[in-house]
N, C-alpha and C. Protein backbone atom coordinates (compact mmCIF):
# COMPACT_ATOMS: atom_id res chain seq x y z
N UNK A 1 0.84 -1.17 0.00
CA UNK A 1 0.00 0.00 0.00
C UNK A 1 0.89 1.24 0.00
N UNK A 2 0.38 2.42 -0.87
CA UNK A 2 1.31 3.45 -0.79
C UNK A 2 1.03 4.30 0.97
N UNK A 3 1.93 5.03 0.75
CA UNK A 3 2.09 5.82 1.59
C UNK A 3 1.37 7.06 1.69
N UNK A 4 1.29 7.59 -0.29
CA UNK A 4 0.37 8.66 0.11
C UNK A 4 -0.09 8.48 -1.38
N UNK A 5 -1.75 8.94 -1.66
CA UNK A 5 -2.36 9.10 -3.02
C UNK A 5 -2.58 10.37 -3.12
N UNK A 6 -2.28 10.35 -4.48
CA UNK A 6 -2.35 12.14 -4.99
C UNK A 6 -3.50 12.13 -5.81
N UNK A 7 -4.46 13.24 -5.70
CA UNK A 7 -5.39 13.28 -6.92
C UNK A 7 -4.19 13.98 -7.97
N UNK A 8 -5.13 13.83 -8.82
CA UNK A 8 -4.58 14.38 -10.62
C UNK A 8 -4.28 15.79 -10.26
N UNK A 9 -4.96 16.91 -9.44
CA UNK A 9 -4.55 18.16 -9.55
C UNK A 9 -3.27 18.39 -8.63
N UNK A 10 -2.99 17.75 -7.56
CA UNK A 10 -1.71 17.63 -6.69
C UNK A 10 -0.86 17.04 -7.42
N UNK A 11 -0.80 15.95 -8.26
CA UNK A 11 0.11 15.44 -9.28
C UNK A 11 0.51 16.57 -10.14
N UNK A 12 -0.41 17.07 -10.43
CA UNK A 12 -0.04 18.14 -11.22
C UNK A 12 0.89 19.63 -11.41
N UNK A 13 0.16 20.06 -10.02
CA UNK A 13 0.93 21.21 -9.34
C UNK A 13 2.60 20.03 -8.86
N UNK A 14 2.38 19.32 -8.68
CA UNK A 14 3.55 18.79 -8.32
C UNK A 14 4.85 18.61 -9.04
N UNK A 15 4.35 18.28 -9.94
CA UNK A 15 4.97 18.15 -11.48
C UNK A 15 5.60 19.36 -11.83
N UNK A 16 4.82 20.30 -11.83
CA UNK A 16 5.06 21.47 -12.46
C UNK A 16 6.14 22.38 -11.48
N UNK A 17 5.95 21.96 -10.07
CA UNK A 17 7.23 22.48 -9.38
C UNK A 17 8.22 22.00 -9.44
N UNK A 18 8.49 20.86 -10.13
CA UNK A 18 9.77 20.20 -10.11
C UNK A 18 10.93 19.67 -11.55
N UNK A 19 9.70 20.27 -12.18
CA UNK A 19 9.78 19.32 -13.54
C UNK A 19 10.09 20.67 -14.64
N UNK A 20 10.61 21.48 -15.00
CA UNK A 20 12.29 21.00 -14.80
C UNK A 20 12.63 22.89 -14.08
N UNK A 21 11.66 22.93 -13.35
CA UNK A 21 11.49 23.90 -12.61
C UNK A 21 12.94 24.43 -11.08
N UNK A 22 13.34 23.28 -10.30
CA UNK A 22 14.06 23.62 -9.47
C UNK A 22 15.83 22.96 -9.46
N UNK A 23 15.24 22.23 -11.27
CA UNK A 23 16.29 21.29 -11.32
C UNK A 23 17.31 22.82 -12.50
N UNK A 24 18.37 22.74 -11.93
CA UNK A 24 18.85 23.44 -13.39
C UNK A 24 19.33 22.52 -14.41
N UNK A 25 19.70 23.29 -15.69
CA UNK A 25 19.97 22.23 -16.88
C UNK A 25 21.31 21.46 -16.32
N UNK A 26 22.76 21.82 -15.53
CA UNK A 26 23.51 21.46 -15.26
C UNK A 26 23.44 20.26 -14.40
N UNK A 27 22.28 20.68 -13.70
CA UNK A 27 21.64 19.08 -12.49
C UNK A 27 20.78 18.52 -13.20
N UNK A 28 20.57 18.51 -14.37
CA UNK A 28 19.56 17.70 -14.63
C UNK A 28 20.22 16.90 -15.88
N UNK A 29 21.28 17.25 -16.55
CA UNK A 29 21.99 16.86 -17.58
C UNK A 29 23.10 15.64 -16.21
N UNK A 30 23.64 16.22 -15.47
CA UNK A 30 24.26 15.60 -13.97
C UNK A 30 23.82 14.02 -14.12
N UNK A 31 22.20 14.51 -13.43
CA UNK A 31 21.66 12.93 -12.67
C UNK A 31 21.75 12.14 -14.25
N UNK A 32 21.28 12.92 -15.74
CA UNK A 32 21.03 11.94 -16.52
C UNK A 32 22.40 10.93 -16.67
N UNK A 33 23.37 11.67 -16.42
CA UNK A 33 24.51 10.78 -16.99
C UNK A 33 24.91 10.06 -15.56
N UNK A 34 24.54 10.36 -14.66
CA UNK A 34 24.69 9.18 -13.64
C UNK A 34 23.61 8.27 -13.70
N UNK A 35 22.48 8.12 -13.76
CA UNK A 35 21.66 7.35 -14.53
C UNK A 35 21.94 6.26 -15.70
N UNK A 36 22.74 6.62 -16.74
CA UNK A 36 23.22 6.00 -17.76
C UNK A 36 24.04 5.65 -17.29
N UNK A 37 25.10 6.26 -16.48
CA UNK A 37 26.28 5.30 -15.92
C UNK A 37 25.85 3.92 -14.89
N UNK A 38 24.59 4.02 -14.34
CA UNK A 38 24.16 3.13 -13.83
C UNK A 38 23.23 1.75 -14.24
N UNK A 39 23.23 2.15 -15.68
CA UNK A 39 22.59 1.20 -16.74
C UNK A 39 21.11 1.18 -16.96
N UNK A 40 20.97 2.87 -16.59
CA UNK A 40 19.16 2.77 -17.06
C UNK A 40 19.24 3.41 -18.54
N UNK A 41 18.20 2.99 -19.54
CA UNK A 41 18.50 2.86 -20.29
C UNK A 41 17.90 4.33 -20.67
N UNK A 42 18.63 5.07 -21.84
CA UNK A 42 18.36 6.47 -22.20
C UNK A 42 16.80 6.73 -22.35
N UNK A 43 15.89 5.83 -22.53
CA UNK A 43 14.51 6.14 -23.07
C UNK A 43 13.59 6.45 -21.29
N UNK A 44 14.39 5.85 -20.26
CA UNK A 44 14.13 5.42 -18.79
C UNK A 44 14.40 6.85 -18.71
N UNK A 45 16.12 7.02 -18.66
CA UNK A 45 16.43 8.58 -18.39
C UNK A 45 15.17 9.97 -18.89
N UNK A 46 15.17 9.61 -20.34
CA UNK A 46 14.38 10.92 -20.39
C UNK A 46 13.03 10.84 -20.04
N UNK A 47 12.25 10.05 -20.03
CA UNK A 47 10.72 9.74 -19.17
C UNK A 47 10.97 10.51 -17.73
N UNK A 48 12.17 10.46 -16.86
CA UNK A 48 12.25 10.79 -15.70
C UNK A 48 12.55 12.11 -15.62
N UNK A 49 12.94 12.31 -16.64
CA UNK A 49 13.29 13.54 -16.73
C UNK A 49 12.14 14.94 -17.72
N UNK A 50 11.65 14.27 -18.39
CA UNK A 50 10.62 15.04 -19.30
C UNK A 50 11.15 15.54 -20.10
N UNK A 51 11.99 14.87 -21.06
CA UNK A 51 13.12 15.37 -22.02
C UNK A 51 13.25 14.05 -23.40
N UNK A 52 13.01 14.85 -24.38
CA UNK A 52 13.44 13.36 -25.38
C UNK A 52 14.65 12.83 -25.36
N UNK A 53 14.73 11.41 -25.72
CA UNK A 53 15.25 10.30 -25.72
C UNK A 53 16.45 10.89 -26.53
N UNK A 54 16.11 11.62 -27.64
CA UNK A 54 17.62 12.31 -28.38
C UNK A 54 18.13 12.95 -27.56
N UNK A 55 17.47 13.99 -26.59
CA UNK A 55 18.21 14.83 -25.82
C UNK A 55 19.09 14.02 -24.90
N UNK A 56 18.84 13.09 -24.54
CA UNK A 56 19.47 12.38 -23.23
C UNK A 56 20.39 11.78 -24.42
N UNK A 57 20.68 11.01 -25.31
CA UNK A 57 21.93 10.76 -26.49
C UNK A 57 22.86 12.20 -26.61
N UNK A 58 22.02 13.34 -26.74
CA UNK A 58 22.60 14.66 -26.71
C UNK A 58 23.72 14.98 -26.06
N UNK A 59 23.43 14.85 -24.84
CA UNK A 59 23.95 15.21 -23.36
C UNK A 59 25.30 13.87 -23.53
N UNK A 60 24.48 13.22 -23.28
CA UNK A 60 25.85 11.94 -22.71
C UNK A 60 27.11 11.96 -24.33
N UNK A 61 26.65 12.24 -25.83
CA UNK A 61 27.56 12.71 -26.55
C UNK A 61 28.12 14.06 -26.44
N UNK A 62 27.73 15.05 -26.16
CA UNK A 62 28.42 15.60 -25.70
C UNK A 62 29.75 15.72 -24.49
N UNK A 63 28.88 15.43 -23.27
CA UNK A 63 30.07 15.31 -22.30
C UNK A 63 31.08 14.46 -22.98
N UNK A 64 30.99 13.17 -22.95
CA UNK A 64 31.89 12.39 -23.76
C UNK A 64 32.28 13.03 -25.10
N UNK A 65 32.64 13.83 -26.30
CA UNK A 65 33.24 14.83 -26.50
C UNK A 65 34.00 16.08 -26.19
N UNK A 66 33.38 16.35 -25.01
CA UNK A 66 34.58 17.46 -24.26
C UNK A 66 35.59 16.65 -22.98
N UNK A 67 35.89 14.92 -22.94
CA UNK A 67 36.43 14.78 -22.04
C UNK A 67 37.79 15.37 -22.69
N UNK A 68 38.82 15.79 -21.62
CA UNK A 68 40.00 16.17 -21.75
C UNK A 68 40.12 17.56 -22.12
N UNK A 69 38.83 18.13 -22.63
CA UNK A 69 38.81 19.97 -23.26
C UNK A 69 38.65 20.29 -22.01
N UNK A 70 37.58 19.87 -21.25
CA UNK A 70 37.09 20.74 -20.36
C UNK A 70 37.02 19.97 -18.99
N UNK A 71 36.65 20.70 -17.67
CA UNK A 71 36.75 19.95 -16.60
C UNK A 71 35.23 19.20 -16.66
N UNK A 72 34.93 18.43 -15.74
CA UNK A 72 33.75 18.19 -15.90
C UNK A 72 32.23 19.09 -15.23
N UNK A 73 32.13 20.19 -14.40
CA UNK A 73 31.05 20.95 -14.62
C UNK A 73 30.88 21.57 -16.09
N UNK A 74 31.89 22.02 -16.42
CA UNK A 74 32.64 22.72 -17.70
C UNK A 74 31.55 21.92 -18.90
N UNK A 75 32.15 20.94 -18.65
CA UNK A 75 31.15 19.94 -19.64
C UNK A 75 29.90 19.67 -19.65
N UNK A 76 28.82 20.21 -18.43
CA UNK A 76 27.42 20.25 -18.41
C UNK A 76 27.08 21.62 -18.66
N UNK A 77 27.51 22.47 -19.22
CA UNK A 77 27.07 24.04 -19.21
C UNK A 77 26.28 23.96 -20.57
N UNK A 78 25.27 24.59 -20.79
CA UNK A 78 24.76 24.98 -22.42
C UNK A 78 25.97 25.70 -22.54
N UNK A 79 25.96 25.45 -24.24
CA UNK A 79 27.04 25.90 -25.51
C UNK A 79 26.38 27.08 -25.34
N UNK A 80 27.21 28.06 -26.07
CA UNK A 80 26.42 29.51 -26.48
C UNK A 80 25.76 29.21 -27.78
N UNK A 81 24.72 30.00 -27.67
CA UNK A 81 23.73 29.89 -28.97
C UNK A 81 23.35 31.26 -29.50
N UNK A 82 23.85 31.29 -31.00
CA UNK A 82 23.58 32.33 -31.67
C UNK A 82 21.92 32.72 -31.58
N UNK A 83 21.92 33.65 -32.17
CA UNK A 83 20.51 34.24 -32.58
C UNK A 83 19.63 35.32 -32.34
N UNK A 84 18.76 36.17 -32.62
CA UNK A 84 17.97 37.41 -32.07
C UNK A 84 17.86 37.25 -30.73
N UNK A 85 18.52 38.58 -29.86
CA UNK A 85 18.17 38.86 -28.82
C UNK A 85 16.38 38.80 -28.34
N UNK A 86 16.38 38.21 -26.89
CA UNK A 86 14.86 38.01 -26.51
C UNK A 86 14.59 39.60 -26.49
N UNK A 87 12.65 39.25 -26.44
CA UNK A 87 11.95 40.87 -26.33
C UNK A 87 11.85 40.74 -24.70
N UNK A 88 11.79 39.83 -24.31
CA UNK A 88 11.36 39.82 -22.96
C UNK A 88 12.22 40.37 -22.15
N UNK A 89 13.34 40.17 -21.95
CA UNK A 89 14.56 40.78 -20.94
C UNK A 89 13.94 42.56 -20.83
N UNK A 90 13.93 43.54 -21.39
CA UNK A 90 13.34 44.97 -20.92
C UNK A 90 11.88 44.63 -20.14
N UNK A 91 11.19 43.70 -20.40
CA UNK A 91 9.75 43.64 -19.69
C UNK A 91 10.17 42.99 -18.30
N UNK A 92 10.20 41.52 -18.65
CA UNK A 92 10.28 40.60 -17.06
C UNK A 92 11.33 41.27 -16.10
N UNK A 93 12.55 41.90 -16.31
CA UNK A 93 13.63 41.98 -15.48
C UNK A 93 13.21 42.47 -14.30
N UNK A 94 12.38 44.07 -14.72
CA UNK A 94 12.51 44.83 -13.69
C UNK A 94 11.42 43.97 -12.80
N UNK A 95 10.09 43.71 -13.46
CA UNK A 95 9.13 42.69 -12.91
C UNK A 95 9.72 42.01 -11.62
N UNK A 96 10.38 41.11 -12.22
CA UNK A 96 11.13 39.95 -11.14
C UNK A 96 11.90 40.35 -10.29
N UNK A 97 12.53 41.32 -10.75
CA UNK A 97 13.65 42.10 -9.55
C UNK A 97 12.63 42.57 -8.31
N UNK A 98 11.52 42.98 -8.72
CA UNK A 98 10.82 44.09 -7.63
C UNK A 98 9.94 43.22 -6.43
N UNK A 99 9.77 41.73 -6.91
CA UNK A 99 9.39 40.64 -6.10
C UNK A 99 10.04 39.97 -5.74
N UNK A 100 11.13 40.03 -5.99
CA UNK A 100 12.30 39.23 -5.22
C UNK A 100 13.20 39.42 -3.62
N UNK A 101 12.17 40.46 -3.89
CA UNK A 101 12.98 41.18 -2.34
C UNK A 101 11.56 40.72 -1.18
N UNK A 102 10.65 40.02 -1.60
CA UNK A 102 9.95 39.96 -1.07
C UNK A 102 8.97 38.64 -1.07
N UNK A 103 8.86 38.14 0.17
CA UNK A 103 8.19 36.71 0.18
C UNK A 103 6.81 36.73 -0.78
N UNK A 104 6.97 35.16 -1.28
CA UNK A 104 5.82 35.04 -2.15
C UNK A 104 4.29 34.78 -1.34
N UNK A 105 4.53 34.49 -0.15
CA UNK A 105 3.40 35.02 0.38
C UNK A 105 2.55 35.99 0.28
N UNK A 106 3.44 37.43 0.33
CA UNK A 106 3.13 38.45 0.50
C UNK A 106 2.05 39.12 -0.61
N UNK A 107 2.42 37.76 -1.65
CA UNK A 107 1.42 37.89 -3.06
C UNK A 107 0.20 36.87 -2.91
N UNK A 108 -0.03 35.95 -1.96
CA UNK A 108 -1.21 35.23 -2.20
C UNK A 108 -0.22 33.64 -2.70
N UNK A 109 0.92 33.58 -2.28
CA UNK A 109 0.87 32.21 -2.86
C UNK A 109 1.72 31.50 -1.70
N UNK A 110 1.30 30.34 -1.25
CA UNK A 110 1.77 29.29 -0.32
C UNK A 110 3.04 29.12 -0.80
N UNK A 111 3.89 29.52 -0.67
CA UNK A 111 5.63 29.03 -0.82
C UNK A 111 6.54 30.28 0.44
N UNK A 112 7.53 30.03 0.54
CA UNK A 112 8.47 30.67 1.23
C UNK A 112 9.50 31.27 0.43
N UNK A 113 9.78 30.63 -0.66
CA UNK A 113 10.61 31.36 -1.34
C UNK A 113 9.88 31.40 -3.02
N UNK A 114 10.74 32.10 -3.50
CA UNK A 114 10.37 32.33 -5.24
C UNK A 114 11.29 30.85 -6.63
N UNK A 115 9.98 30.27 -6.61
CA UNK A 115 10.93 28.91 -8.08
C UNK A 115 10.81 30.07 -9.13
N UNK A 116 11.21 29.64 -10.09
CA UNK A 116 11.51 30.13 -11.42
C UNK A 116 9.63 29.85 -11.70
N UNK A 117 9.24 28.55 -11.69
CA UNK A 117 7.76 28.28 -11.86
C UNK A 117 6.65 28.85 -11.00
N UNK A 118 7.13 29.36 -9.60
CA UNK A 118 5.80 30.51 -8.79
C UNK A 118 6.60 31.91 -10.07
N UNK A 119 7.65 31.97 -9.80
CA UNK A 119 7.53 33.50 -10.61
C UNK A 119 6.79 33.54 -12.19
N UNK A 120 6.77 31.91 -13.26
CA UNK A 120 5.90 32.12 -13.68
C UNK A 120 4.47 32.50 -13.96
N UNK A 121 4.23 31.52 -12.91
CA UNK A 121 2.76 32.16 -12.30
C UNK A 121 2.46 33.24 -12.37
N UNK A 122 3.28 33.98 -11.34
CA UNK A 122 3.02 35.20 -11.05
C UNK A 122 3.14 36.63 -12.28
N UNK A 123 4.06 36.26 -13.32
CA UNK A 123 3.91 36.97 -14.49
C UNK A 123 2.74 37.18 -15.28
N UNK A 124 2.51 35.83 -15.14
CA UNK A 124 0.77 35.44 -15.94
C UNK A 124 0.00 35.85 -15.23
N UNK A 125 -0.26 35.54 -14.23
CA UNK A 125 -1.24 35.82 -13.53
C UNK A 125 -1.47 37.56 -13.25
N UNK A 126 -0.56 38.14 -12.49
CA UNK A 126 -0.23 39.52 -11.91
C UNK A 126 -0.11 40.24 -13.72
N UNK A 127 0.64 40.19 -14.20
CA UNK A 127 0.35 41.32 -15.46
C UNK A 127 0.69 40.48 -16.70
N UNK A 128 -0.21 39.70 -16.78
CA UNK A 128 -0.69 38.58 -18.03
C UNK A 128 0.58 38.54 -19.09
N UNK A 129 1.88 37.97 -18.47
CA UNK A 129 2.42 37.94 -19.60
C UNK A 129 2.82 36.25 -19.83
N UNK A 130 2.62 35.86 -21.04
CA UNK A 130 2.98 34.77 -21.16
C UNK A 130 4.54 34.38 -21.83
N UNK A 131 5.26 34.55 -20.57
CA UNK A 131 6.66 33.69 -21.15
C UNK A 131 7.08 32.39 -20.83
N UNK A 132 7.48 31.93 -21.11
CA UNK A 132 8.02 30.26 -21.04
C UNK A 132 9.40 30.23 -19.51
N UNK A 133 9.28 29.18 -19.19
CA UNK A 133 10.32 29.45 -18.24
C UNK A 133 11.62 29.37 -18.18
N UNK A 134 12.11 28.93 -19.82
CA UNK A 134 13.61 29.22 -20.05
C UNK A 134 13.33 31.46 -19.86
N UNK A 135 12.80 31.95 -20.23
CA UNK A 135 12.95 33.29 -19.91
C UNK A 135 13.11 33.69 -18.51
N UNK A 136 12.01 32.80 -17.87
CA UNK A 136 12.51 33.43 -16.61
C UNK A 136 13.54 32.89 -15.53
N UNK A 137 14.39 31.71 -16.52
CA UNK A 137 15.52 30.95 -15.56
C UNK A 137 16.54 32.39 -16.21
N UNK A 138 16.67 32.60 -17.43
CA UNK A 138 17.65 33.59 -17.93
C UNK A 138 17.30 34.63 -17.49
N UNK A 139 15.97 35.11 -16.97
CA UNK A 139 16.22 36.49 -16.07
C UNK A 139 16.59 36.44 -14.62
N UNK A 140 16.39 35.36 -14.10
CA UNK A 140 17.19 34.68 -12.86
C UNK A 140 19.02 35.32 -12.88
N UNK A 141 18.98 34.71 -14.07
CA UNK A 141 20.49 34.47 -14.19
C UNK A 141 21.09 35.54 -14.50
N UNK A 142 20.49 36.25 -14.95
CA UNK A 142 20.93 38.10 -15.62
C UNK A 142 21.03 38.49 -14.03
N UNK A 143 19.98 38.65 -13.42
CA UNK A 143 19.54 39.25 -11.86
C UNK A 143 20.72 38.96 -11.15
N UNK A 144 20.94 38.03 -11.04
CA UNK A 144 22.11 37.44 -9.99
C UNK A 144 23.36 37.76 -10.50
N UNK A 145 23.61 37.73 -11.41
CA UNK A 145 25.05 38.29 -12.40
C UNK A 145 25.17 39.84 -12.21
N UNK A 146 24.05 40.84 -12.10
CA UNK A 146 23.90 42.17 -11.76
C UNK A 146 24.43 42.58 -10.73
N UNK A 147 24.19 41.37 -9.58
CA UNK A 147 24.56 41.84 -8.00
C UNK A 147 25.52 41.59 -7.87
């Protein structure tokens, strides 16, 4: 017998906090290749992860291409990627900066601190903007690079 049953909407919210919400790409590229080093098989890896089956071939060819270039965190970092600057960085920044100094309580939402996925929420919700949450891990990451 389990321990605990979730309805579908607690599965859900659950999911969505974790998935790939508190994991960064560096910890989550991490467990996959300790995973594969442990003989689960790449299609296992990305199910657990919510990532295609190429991506998890991705990852583990890569690292294994930079052995000896690079150290090994070195080797879980995204490559740089060309292309048009986002529109979003002038909108979300200041947004996120101005709630960050301040518990997410203080907005109506049960957490203690701010995920990348409550601050989605809270974009959408608070002044309807719909960005994806690679934007708001990279305005994370701008924010913290500022200070």
């Amino acid at each position: 017998m389990s321990l605990l049953a979730l309805n579908p909407q607690e599965r859900r919210v659950l999911e969505e906090l974790i998935v790939p919400s508190v994991l960064t790409n560096e910890v989550r590229r991490a467990q996959a290749l300790l995973w594969l080093d442990q003989g689960d098989s790449p299609q296992t890896v990305a199910e657990r992860l919510h990532v295609s089956r190429q991506t998890v071939y991705n990852w583990a060819t890569r690292f294994k291409n930079r052995r000896g270039a690079l150290d090994v965190p070195a080797r879980l970092v995204d490559e740089k990627r060309s292309g048009r600057p986002g529109i979003y960085p002038p909108i979300i920044d200041p947004l996120i900066r101005a709630v960050l100094g301040h518990a997410p309580l203080e907005f109506g939402y049960e957490a203690q601190k701010w995920t990348p996925t409550l601050l989605l929420r809270y974009l959408r919700h608070v002044h309807h903007l719909a960005v994806c949450r690679a934007s708001v891990g990279l305005a994370l990451k701008r924010l913290s690079q500022a200070n």
